[in-house]
N, C-alpha and C. Protein backbone atom coordinates (compact mmCIF):
# COMPACT_ATOMS: atom_id res chain seq x y z
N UNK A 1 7.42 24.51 3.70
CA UNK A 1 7.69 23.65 4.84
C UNK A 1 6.39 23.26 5.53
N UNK A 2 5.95 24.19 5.78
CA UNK A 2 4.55 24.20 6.27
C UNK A 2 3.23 23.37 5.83
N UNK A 3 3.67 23.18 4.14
CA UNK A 3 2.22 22.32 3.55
C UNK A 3 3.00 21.06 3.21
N UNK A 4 4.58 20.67 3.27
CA UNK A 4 5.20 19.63 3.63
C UNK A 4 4.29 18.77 4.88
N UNK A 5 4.58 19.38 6.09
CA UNK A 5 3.93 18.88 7.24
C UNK A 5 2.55 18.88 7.36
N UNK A 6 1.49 19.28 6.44
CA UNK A 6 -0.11 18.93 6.35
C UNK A 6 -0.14 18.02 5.66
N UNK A 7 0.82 17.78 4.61
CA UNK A 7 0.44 16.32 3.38
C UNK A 7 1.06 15.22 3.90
N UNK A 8 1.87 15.63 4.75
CA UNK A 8 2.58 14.65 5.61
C UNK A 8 1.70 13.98 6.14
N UNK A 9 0.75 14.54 7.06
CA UNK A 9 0.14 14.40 8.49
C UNK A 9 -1.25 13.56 7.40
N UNK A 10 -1.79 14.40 6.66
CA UNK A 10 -2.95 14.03 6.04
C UNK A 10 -2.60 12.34 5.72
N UNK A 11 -1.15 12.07 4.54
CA UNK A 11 -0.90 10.93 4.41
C UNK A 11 -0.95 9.58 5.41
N UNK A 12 -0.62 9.93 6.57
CA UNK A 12 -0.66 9.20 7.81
C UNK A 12 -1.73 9.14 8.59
N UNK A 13 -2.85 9.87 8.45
CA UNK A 13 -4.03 10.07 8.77
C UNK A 13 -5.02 9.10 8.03
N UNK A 14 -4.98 9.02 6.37
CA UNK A 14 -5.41 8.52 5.59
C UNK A 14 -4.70 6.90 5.94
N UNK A 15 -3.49 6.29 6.20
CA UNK A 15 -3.44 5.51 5.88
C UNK A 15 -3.93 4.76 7.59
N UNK A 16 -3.65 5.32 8.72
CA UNK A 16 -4.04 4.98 9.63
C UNK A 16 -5.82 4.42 9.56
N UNK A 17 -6.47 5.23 9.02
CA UNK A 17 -7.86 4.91 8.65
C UNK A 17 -8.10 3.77 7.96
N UNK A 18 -7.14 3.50 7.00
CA UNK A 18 -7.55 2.24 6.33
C UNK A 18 -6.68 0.66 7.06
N UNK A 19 -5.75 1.12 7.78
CA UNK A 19 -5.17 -0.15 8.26
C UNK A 19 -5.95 -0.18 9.55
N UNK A 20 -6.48 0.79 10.10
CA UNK A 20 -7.92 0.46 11.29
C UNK A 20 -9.00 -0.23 10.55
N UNK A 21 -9.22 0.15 9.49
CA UNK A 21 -10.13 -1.07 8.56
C UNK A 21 -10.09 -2.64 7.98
N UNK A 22 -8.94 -2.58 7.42
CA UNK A 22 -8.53 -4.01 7.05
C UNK A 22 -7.17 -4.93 8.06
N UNK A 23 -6.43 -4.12 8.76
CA UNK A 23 -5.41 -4.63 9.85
C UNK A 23 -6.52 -4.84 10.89
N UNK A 24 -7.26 -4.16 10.81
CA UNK A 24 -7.80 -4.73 13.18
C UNK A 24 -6.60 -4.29 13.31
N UNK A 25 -6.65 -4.59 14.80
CA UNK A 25 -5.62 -4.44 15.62
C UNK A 25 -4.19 -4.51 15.88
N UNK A 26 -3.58 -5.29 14.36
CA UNK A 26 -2.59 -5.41 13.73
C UNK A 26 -1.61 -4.46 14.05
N UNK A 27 -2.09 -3.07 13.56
CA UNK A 27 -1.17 -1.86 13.70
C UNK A 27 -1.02 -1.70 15.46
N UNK A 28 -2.03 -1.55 16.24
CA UNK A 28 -1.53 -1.36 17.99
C UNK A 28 -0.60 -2.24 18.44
N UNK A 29 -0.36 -3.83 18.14
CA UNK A 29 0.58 -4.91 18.27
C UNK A 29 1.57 -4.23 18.13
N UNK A 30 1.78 -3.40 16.57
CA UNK A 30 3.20 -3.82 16.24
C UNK A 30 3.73 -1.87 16.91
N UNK A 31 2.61 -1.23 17.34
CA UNK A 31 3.08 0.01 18.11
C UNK A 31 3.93 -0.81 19.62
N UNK A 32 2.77 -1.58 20.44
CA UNK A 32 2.90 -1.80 21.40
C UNK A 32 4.70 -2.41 21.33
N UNK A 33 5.06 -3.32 20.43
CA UNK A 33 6.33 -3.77 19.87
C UNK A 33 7.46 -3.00 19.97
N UNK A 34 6.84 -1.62 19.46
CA UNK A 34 7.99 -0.98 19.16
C UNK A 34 8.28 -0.05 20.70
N UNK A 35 7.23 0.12 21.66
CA UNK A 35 7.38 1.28 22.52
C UNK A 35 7.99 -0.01 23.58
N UNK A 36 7.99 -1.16 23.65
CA UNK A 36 8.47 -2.07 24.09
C UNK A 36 9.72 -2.39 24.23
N UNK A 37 10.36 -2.87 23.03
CA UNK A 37 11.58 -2.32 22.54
C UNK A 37 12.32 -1.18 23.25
N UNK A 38 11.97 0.10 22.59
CA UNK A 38 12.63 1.06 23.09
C UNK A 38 12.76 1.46 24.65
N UNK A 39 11.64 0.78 25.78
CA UNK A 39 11.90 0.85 26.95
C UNK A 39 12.97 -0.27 26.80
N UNK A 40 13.14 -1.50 27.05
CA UNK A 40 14.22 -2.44 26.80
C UNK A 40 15.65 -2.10 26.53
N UNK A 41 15.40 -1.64 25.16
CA UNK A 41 17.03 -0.99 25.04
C UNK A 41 17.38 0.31 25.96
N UNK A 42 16.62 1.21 26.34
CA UNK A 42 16.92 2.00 27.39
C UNK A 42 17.42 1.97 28.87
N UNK A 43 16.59 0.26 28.90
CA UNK A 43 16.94 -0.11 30.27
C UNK A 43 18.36 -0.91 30.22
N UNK A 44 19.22 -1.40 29.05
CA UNK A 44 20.25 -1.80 28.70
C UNK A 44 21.01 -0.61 28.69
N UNK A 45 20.86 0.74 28.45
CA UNK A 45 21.92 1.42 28.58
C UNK A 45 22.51 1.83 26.89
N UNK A 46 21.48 1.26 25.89
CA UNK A 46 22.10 1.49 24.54
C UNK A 46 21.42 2.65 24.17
N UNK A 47 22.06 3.10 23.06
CA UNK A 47 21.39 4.62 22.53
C UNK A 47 20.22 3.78 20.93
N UNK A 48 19.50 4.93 20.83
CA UNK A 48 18.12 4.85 20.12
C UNK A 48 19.05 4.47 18.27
C-alpha cells in the first residue's frame, strides 16, 4: 500500500515537472477552473 502511494506521488511529481516545462501556465488555468467550479456548485447547494 505504502509503495502504491510513493509511485503514485513520484508519477505526479514527474509529470507536473514536465507540463511546468512545455504547458506554462496551462496546468494553473485549468487548476484555477476546477477550484472555481467546485466553489460554484457548492454555492448552488449540489453535492461534489
Amino acid at each position: 500500500m505504502f509503495e502504491t502511494v510513493v509511485i503514485g506521488l513520484l508519477v505526479l511529481w514527474a509529470l507536473g515537472v514536465l507540463t511546468s516545462f512545455y504547458m506554462g501556465g496551462l496546468i494553473h488555468v485549468l487548476l484555477f477552473l476546477a477550484i472555481a467550479l467546485v466553489v460554484f456548485r457548492q454555492r448552488q447547494g449540489r453535492r461534489l
